[in-house]
C-alpha atoms as a PDB file:
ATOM      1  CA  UNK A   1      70.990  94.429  82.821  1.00  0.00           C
ATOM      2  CA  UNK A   2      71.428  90.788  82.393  1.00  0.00           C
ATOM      3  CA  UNK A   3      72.543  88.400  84.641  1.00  0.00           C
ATOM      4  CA  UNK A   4      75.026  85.863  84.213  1.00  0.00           C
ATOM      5  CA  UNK A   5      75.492  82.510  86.547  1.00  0.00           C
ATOM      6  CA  UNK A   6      78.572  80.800  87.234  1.00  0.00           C
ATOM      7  CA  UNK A   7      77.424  77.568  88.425  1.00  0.00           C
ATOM      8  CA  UNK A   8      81.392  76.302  88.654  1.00  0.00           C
ATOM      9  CA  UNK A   9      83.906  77.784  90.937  1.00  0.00           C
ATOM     10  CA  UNK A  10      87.244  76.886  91.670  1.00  0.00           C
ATOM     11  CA  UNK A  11      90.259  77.720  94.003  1.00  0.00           C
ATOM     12  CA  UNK A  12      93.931  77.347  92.982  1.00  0.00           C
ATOM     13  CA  UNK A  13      97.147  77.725  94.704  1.00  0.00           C
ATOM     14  CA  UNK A  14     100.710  79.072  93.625  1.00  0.00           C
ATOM     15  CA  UNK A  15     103.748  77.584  95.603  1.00  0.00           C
ATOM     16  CA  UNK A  16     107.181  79.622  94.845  1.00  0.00           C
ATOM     17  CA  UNK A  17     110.424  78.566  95.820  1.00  0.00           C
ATOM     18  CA  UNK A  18     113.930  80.894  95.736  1.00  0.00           C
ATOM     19  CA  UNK A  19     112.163  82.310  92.111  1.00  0.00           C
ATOM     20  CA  UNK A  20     110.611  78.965  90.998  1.00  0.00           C
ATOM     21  CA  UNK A  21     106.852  78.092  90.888  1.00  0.00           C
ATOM     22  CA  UNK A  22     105.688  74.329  91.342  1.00  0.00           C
ATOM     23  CA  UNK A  23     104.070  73.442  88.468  1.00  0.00           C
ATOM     24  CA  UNK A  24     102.055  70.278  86.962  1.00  0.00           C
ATOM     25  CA  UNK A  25     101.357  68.837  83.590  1.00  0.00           C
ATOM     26  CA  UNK A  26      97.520  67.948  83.655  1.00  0.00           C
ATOM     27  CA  UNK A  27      96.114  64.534  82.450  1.00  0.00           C
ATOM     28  CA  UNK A  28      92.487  65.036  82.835  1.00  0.00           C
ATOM     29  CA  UNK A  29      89.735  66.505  80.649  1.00  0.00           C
ATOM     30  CA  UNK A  30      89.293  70.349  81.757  1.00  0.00           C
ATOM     31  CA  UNK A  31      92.670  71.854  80.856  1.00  0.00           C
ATOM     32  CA  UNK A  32      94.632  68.288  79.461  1.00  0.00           C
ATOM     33  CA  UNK A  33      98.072  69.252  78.668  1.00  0.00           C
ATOM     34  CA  UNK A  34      98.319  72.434  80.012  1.00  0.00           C
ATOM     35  CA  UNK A  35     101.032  73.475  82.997  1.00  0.00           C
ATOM     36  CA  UNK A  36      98.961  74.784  86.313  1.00  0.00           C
ATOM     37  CA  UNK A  37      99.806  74.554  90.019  1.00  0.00           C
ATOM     38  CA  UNK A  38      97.542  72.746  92.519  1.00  0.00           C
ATOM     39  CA  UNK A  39      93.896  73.359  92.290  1.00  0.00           C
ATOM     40  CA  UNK A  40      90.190  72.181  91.565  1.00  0.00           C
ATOM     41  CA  UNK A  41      86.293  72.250  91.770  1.00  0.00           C
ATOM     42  CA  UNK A  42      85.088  74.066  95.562  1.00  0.00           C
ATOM     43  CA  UNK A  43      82.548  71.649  97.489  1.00  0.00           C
ATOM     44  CA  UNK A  44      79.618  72.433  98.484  1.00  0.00           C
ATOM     45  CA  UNK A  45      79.948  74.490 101.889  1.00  0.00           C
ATOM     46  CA  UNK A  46      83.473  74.943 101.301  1.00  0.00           C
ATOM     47  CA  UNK A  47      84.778  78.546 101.357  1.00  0.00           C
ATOM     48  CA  UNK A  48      87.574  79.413  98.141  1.00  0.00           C
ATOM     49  CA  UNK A  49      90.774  78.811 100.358  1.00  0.00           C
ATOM     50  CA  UNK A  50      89.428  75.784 102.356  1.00  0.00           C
ATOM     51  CA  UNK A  51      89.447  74.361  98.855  1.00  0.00           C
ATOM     52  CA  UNK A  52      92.774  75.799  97.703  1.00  0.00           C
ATOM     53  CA  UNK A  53      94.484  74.390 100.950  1.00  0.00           C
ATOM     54  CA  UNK A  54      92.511  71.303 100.524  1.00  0.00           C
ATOM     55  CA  UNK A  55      93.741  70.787  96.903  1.00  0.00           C
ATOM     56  CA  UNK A  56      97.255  71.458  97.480  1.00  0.00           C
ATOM     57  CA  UNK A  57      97.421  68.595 100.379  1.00  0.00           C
ATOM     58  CA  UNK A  58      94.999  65.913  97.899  1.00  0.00           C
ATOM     59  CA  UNK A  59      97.325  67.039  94.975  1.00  0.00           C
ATOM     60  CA  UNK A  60     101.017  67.909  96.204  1.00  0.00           C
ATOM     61  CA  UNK A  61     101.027  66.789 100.011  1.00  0.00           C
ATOM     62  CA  UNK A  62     101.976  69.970 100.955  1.00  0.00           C
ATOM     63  CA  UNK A  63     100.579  72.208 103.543  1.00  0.00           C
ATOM     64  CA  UNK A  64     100.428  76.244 103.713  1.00  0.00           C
ATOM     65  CA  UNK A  65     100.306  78.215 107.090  1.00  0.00           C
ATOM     66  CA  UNK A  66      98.840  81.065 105.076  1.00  0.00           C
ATOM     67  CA  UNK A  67      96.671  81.918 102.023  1.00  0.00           C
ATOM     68  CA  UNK A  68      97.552  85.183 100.011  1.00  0.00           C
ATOM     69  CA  UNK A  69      94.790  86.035  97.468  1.00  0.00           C
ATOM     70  CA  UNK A  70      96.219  86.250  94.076  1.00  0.00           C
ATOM     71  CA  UNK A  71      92.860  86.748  91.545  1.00  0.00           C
ATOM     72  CA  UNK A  72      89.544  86.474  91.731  1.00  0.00           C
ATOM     73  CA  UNK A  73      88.144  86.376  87.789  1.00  0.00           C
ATOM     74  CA  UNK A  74      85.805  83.945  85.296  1.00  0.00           C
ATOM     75  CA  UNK A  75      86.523  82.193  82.446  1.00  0.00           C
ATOM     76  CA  UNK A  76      84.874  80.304  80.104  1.00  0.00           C
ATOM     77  CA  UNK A  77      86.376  76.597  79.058  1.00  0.00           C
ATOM     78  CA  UNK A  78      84.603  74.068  77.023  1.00  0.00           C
ATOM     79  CA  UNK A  79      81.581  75.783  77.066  1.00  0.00           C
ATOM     80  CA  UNK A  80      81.199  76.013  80.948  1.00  0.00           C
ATOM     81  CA  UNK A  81      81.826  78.875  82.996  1.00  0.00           C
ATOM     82  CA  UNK A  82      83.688  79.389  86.092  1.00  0.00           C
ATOM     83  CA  UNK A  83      83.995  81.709  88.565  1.00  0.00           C
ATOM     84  CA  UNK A  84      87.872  81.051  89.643  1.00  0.00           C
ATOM     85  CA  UNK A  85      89.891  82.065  93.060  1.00  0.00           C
ATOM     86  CA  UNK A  86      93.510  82.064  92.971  1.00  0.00           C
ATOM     87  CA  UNK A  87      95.562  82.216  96.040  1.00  0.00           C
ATOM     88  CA  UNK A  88      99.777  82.539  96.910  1.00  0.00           C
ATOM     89  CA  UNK A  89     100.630  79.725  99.859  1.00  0.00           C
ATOM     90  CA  UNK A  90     103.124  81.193 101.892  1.00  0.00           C
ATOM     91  CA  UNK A  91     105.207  78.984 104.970  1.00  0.00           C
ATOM     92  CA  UNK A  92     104.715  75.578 103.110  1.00  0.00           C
ATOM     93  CA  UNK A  93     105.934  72.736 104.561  1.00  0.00           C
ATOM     94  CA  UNK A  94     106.583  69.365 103.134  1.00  0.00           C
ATOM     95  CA  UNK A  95     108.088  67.971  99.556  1.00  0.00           C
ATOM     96  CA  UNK A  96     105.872  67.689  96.728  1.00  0.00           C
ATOM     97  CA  UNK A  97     104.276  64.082  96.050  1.00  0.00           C
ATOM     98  CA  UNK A  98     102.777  63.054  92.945  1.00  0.00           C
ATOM     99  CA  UNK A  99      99.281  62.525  94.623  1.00  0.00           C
ATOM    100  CA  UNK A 100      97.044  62.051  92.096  1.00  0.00           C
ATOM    101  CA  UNK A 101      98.552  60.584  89.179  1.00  0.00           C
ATOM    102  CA  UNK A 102      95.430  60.130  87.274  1.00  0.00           C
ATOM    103  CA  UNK A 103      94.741  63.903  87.142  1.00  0.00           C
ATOM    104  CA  UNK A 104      98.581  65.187  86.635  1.00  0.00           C
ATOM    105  CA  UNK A 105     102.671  64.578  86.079  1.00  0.00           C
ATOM    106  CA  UNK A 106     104.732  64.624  88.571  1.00  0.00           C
ATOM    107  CA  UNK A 107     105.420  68.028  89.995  1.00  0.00           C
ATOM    108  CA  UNK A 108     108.097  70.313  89.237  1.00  0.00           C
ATOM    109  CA  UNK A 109     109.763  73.363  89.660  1.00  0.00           C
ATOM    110  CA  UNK A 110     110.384  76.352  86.930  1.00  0.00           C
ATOM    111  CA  UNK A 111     111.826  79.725  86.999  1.00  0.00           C
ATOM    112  CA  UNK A 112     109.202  82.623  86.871  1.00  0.00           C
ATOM    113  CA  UNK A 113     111.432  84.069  84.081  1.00  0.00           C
ATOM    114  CA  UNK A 114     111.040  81.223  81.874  1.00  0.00           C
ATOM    115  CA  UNK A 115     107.764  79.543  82.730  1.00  0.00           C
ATOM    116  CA  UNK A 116     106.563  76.506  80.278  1.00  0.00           C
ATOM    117  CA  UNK A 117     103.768  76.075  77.516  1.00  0.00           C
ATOM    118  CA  UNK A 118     101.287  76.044  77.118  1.00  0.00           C
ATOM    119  CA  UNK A 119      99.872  77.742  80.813  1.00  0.00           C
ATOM    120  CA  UNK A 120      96.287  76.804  82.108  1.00  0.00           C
ATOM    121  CA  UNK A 121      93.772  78.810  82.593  1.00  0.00           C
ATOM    122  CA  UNK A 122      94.359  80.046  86.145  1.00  0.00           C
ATOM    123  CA  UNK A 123      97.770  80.237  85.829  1.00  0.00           C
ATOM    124  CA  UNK A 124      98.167  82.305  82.513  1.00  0.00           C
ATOM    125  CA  UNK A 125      95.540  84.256  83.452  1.00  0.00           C
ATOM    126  CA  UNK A 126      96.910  85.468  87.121  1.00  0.00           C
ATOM    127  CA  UNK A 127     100.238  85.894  85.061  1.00  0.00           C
ATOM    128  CA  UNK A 128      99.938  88.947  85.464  1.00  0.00           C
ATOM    129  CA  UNK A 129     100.319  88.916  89.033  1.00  0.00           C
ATOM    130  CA  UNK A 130     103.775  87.390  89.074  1.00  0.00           C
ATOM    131  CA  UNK A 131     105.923  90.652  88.745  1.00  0.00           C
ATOM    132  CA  UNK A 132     104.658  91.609  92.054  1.00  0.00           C
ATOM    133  CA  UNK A 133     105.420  89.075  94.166  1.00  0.00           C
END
């Protein structure tokens, strides 16, 4: 049996509105041009949805009252590998902010029937997810 380490990990979070997930364009490196929803690297002593509800205030100025998990899975992206959580914010509060305009475009909001390409990572990947919520 061999072992395989993940020295990477990050958390992500979905947002839906009335059928429509908030969704970003993003500018930097990892994943650059791809459509994903608030999320990042986990710091060190920081559990998977401390950093989810971290990066959807840094990113989005929003705020969640709860975390739903979504996925937990790995993937492997310009030769790195990450171990990734994904989590479903229900009772947010606020209006999305373009935070971090470095890192992404502006946020915006698309049906879950006609979601645009390509996805990133994360959010292609927990796809699959989407029929049951």
């Amino acid at each position: 049996m061999s072992l395989v380490f993940y020295p990477l990990s990050g958390a992500g979070v979905m947002v839906i509105r009335a059928g429509h997930v908030l969704l970003s364009r993003r500018l930097s490196r990892l994943g650059r041009g791809t459509w994903t929803w608030c999320g990042s690297g986990i710091e060190a002593g920081e559990a998977p949805e401390e950093a989810a509800l971290r990066e959807l205030r840094e990113e989005a100025g929003l705020e969640a009252a709860v975390l739903r998990p979504l996925s937990i899975g790995r993937f492997a992206l310009d030769g790195r590998r990450f171990l990734d959580f994904e989590f479903l914010a229900l009772g947010v509060t606020g209006r999305p902010l373009r935070r971090e305009p470095s890192k992404a475009v502006g946020w915006s909001w698309h049906s879950l029937d006609a979601l645009p390409e390509p996805l990133g990572v994360e959010a292609y990947r927990s796809g699959r997810f989407l029929q049951r919520l």
